[in-house]
PDB file of N, CA and C in Angstrom:
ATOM      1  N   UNK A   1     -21.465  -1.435   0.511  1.00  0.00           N
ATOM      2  CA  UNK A   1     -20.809  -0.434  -0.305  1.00  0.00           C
ATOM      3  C   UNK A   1     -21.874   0.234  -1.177  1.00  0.00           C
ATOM      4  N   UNK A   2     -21.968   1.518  -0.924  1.00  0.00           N
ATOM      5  CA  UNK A   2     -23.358   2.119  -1.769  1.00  0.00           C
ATOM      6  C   UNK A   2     -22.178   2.814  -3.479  1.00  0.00           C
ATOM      7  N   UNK A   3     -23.022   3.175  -3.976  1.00  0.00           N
ATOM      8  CA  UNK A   3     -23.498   3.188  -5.139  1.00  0.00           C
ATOM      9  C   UNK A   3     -22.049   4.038  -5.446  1.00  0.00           C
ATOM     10  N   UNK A   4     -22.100   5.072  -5.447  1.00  0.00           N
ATOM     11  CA  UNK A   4     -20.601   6.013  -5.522  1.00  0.00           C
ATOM     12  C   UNK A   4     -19.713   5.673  -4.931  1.00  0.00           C
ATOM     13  N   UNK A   5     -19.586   4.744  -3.649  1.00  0.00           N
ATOM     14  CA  UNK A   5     -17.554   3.932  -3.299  1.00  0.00           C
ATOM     15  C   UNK A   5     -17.918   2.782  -4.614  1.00  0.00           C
ATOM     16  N   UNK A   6     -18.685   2.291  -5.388  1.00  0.00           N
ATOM     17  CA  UNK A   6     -18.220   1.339  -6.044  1.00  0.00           C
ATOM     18  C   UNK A   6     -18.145   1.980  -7.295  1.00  0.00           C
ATOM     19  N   UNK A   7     -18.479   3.040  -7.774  1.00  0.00           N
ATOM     20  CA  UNK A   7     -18.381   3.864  -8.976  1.00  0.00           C
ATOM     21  C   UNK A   7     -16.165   4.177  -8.853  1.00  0.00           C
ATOM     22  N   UNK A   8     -16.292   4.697  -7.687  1.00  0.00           N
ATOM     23  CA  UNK A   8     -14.617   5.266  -7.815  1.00  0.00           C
ATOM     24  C   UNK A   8     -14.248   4.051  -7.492  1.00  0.00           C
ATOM     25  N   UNK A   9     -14.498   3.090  -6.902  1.00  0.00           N
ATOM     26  CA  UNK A   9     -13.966   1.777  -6.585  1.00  0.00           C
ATOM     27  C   UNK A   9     -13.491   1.525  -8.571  1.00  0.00           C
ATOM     28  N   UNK A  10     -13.983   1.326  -9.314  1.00  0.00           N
ATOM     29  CA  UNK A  10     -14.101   1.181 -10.436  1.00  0.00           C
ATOM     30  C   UNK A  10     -13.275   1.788 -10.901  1.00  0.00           C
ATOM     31  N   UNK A  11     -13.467   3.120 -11.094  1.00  0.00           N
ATOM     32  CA  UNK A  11     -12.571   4.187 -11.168  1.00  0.00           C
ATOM     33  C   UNK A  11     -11.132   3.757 -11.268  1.00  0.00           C
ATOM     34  N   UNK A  12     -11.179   3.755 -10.089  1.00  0.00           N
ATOM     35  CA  UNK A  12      -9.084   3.690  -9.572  1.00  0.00           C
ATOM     36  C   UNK A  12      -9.031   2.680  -9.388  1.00  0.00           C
ATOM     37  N   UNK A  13      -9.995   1.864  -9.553  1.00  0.00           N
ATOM     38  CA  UNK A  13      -8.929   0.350 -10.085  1.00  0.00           C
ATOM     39  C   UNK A  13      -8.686   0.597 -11.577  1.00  0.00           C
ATOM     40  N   UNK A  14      -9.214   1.184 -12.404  1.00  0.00           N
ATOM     41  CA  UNK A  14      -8.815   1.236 -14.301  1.00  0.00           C
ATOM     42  C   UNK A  14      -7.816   2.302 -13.941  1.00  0.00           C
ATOM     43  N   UNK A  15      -7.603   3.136 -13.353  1.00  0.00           N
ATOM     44  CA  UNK A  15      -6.527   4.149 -13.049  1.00  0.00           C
ATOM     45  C   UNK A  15      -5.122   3.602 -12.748  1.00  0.00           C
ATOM     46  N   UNK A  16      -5.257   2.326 -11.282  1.00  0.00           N
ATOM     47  CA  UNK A  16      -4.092   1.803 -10.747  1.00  0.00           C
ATOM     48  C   UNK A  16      -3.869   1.071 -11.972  1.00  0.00           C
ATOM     49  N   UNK A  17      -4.733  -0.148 -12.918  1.00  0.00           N
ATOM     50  CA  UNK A  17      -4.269  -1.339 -13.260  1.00  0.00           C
ATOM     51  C   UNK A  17      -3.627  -0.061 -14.741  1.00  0.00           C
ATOM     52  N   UNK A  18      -4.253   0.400 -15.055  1.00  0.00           N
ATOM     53  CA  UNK A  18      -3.748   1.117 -16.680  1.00  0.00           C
ATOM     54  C   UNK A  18      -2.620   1.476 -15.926  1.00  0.00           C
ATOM     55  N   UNK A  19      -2.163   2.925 -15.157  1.00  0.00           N
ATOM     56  CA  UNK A  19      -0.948   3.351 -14.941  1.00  0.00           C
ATOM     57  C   UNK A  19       0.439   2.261 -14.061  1.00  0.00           C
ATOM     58  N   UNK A  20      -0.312   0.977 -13.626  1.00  0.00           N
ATOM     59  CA  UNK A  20       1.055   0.068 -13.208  1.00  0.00           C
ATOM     60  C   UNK A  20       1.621  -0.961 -14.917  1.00  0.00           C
ATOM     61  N   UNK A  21       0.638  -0.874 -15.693  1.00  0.00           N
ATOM     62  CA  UNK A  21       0.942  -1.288 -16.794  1.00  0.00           C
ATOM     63  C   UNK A  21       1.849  -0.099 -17.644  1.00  0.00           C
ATOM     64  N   UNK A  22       1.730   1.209 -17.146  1.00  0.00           N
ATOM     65  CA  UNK A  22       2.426   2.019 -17.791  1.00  0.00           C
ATOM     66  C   UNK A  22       3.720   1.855 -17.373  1.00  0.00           C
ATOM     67  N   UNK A  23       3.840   1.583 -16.073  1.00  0.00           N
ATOM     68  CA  UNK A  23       5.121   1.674 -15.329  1.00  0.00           C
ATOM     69  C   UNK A  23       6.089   0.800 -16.486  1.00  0.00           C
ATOM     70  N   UNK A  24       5.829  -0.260 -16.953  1.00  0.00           N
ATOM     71  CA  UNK A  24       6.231  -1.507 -17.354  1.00  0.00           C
ATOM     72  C   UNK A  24       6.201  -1.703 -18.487  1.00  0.00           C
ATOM     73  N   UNK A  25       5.378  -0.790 -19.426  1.00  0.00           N
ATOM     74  CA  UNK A  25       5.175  -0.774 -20.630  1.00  0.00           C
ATOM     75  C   UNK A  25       5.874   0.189 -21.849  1.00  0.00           C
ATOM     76  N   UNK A  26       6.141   1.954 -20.700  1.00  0.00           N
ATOM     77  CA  UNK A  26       6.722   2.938 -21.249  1.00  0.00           C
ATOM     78  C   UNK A  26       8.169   2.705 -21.332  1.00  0.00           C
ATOM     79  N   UNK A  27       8.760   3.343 -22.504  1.00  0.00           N
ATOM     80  CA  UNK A  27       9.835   2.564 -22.845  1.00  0.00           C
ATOM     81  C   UNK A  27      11.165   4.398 -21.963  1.00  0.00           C
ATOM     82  N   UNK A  28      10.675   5.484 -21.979  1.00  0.00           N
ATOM     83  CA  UNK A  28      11.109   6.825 -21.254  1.00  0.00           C
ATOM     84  C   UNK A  28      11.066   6.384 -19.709  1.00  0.00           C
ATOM     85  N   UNK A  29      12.278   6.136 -18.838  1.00  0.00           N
ATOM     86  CA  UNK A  29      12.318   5.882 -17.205  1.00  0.00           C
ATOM     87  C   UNK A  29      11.359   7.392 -16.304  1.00  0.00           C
ATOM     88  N   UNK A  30      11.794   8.636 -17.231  1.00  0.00           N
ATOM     89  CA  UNK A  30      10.987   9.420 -16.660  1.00  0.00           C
ATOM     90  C   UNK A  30       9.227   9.472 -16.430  1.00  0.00           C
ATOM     91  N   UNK A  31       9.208   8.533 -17.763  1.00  0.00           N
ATOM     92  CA  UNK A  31       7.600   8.372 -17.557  1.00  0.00           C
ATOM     93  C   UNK A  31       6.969   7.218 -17.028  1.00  0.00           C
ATOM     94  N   UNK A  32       7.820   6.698 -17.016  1.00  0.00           N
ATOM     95  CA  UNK A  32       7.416   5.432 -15.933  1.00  0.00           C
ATOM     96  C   UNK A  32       7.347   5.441 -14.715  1.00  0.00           C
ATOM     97  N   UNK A  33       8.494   6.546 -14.125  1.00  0.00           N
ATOM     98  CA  UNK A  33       8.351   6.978 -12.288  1.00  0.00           C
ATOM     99  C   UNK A  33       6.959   7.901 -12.594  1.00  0.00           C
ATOM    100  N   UNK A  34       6.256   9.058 -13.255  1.00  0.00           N
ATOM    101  CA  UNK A  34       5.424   9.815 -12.952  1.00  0.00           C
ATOM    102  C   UNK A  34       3.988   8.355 -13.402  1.00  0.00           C
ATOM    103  N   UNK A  35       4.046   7.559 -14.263  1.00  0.00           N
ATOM    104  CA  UNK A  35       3.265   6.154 -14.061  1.00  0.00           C
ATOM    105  C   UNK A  35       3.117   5.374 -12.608  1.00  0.00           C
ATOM    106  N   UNK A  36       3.947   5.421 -11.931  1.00  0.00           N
ATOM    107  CA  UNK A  36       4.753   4.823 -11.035  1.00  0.00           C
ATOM    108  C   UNK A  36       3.603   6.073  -9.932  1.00  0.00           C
ATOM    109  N   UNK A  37       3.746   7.086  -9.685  1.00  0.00           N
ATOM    110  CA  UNK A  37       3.684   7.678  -8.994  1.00  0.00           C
ATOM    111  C   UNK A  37       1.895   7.988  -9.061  1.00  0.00           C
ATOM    112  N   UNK A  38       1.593   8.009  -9.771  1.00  0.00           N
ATOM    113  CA  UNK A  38       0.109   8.060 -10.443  1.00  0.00           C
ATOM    114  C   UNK A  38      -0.401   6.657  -9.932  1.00  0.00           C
ATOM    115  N   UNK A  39       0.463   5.396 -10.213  1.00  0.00           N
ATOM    116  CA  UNK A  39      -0.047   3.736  -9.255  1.00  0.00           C
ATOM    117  C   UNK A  39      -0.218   4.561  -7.844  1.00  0.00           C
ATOM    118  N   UNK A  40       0.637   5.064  -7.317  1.00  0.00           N
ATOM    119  CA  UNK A  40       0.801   4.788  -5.911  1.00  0.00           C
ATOM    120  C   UNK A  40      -0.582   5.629  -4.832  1.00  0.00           C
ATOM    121  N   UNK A  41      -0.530   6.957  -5.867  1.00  0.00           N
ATOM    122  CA  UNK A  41      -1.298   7.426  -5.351  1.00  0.00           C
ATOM    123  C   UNK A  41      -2.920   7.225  -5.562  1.00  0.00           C
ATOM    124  N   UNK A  42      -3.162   6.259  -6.457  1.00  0.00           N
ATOM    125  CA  UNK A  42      -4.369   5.467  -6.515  1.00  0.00           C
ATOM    126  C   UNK A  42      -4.995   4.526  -5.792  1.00  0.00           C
ATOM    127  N   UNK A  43      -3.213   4.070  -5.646  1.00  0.00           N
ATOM    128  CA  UNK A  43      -3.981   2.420  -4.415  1.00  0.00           C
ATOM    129  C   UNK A  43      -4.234   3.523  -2.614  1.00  0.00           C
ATOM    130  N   UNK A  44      -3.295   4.787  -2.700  1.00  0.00           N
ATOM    131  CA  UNK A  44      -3.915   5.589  -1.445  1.00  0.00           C
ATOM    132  C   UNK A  44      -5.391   5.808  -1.199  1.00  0.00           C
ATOM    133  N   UNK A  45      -5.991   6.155  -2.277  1.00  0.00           N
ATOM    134  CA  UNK A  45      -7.362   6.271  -2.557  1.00  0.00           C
ATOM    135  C   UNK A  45      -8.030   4.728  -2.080  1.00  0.00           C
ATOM    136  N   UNK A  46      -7.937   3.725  -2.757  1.00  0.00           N
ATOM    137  CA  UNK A  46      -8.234   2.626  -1.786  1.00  0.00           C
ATOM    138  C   UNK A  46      -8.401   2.603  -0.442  1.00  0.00           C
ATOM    139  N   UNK A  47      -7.250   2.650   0.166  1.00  0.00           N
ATOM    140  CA  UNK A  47      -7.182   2.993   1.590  1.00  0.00           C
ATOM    141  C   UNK A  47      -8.097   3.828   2.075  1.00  0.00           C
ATOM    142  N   UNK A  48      -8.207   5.070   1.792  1.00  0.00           N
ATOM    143  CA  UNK A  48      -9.657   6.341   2.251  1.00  0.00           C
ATOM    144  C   UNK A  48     -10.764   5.703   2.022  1.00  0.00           C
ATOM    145  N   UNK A  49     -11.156   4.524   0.968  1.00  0.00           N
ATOM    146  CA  UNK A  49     -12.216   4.259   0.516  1.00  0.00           C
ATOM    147  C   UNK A  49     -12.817   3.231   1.495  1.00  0.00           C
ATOM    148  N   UNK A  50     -11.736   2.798   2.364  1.00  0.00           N
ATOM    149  CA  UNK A  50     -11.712   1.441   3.043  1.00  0.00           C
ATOM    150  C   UNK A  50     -11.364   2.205   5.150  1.00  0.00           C
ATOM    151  N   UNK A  51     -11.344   3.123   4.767  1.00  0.00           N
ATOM    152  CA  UNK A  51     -11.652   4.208   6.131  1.00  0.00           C
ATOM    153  C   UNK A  51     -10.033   3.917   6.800  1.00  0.00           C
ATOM    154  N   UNK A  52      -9.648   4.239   6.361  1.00  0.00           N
ATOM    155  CA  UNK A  52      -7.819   3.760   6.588  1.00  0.00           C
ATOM    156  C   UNK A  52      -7.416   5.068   6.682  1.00  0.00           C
ATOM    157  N   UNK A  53      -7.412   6.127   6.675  1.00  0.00           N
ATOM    158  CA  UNK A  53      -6.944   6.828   6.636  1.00  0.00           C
ATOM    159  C   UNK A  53      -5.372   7.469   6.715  1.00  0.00           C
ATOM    160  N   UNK A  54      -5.413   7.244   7.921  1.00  0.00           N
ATOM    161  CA  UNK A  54      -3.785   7.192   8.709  1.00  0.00           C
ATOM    162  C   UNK A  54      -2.952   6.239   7.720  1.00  0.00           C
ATOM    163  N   UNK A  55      -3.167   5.007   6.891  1.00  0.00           N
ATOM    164  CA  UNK A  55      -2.689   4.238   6.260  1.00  0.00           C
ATOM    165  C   UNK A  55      -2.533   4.972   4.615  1.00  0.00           C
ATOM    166  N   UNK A  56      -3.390   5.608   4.555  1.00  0.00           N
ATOM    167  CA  UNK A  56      -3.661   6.599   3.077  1.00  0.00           C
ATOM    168  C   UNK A  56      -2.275   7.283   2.869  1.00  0.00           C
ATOM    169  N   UNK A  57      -2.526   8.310   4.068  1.00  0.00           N
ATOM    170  CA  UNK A  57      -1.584   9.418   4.554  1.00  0.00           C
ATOM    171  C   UNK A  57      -0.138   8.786   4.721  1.00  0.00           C
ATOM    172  N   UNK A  58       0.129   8.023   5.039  1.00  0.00           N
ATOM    173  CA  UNK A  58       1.549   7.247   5.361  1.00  0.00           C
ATOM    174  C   UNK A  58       2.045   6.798   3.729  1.00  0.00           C
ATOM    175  N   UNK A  59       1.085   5.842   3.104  1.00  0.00           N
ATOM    176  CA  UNK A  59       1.430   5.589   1.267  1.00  0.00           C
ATOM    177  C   UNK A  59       1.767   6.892   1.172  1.00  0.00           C
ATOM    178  N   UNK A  60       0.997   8.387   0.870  1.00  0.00           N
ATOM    179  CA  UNK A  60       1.230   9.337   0.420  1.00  0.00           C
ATOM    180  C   UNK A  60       2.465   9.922   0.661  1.00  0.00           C
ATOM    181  N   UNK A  61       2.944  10.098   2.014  1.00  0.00           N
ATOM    182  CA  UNK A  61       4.117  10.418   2.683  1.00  0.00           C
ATOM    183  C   UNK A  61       5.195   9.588   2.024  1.00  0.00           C
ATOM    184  N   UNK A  62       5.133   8.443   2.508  1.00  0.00           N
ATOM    185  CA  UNK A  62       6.370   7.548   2.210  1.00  0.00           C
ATOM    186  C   UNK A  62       6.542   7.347   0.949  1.00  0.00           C
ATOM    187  N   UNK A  63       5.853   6.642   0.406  1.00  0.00           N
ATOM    188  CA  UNK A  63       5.820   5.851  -1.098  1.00  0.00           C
ATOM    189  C   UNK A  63       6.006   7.210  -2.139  1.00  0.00           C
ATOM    190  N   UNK A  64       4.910   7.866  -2.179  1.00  0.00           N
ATOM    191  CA  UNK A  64       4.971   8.924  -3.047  1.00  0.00           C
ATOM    192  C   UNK A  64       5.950  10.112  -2.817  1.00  0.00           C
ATOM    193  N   UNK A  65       6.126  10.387  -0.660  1.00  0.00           N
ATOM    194  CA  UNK A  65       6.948  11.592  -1.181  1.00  0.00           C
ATOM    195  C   UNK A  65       8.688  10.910  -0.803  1.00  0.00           C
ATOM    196  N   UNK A  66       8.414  10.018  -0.521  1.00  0.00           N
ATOM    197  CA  UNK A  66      10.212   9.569  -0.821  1.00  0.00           C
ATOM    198  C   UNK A  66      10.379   8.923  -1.704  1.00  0.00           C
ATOM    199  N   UNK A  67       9.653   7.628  -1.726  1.00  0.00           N
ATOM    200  CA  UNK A  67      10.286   6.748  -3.056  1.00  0.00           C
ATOM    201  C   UNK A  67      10.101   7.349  -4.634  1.00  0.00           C
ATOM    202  N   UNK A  68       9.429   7.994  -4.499  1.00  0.00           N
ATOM    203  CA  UNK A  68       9.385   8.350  -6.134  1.00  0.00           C
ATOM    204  C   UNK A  68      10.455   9.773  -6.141  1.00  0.00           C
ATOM    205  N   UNK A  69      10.725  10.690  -5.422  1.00  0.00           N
ATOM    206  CA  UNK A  69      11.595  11.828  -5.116  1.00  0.00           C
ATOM    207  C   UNK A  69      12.761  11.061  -5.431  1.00  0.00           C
ATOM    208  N   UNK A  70      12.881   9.804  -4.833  1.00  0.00           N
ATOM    209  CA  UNK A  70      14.210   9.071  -5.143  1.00  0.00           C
ATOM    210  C   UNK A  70      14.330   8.809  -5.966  1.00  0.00           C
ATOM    211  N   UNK A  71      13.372   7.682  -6.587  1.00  0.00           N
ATOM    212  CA  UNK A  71      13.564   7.513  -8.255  1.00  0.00           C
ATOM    213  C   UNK A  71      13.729   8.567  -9.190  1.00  0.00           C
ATOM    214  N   UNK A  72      13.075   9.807  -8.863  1.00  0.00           N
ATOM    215  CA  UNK A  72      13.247  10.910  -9.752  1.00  0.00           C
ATOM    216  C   UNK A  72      14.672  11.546 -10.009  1.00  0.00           C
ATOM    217  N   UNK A  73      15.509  11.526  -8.327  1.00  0.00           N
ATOM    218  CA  UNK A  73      16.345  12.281  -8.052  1.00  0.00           C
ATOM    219  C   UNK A  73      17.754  11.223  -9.196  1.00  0.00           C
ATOM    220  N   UNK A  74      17.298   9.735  -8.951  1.00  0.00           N
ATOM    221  CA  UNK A  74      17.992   8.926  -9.562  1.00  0.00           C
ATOM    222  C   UNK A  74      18.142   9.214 -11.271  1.00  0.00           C
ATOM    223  N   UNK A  75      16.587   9.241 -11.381  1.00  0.00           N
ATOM    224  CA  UNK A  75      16.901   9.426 -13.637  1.00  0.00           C
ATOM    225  C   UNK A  75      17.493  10.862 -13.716  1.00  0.00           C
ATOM    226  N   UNK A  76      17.046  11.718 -13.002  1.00  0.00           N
ATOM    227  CA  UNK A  76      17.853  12.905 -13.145  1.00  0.00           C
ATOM    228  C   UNK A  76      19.174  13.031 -13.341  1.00  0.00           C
ATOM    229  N   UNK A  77      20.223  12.189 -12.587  1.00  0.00           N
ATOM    230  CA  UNK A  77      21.344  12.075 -12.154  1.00  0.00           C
ATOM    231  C   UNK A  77      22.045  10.856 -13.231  1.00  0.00           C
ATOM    232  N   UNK A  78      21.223  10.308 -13.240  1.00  0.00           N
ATOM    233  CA  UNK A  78      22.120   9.171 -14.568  1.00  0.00           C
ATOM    234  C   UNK A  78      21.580   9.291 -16.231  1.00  0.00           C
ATOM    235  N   UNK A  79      20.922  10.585 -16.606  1.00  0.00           N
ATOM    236  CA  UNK A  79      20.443  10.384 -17.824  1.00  0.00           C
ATOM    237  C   UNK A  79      21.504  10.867 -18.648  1.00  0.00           C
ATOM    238  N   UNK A  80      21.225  10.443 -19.850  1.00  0.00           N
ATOM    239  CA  UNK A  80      22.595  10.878 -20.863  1.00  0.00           C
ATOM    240  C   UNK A  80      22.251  12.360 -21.437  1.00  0.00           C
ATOM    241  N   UNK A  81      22.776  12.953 -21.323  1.00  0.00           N
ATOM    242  CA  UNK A  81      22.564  14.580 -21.760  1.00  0.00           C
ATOM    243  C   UNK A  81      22.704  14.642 -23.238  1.00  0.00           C
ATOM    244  N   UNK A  82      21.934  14.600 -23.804  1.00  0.00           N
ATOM    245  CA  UNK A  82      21.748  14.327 -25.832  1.00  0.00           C
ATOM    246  C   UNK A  82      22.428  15.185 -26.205  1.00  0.00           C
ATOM    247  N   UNK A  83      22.674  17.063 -25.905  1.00  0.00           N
ATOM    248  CA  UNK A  83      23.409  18.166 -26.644  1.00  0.00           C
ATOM    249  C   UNK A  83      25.096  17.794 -26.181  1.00  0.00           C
ATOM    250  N   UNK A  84      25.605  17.012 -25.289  1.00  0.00           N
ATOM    251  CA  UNK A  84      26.998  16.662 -24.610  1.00  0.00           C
ATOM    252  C   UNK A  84      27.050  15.266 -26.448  1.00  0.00           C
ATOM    253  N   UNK A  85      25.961  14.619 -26.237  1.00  0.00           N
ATOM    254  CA  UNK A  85      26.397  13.909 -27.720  1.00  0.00           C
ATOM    255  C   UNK A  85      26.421  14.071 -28.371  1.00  0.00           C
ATOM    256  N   UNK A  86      25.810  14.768 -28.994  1.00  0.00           N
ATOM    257  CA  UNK A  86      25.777  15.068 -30.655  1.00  0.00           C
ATOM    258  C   UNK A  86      27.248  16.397 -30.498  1.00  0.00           C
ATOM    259  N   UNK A  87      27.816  16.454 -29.599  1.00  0.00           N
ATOM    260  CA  UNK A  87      29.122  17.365 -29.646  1.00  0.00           C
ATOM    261  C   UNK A  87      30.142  16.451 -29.759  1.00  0.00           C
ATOM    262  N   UNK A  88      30.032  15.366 -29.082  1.00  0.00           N
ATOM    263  CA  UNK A  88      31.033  14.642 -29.537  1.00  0.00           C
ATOM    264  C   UNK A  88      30.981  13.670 -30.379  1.00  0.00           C
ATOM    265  N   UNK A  89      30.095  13.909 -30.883  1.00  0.00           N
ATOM    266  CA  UNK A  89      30.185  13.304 -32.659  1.00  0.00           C
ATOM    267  C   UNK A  89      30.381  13.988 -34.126  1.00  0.00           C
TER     268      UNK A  89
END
C-alpha cells in the first residue's frame, strides 16, 4: 500500500468511524439518516481502495440509493409537523 491509499485509508476511516458515531449520537432522525448516508458512502470508498469496484458501485446503488431514500422517505412521512401544534394549543 503506497503512501496516498494509506493517507485516504486514514482519511475515511476518521470519516466512517466519526459519521457512524453520528448516526447514534445525533439526537434529529433527519440527521442521523444524512450521518447514516455519509457512513455508507465512505465504507464504498474502501471498496475502490481495495480494487472492488463492481462491489463499490452496488453499496452506492443499493445501500445509499435505496436504503437511505427509504429511511428518508420514512422521517418524512412520520414527523410531527410543529405549525399543526402550536395550533392546537
Amino acid at each position: 500500500m503506497g503512501l496516498y491509499e494509506s493517507i485516504a485509508f486514514a482519511l475515511f476511516a476518521m470519516v466512517t468511524v466519526g459519521s457512524a458515531a453520528g448516526v447514534v449520537l445525533v439526537r434529529d432522525v433527519w440527521h442521523s439518516a444524512l450521518f447514516l448516508g455519509v457512513s455508507l458512502v465512505s465504507v464504498a470508498v474502501f471498496y475502490v481502495l481495495n480494487q472492488a469496484a463492481f462491489v463499490a458501485t452496488m453499496q452506492i446503488l443499493v445501500y445509499v440509493g435505496g436504503v437511505l431514500i427509504l429511511v428518508s422517505f420514512a422521517v418524512m412521512l412520520t414527523r410531527e409537523d410543529e405549525s399543526i401544534v402550536e395550533v392546537a394549543r
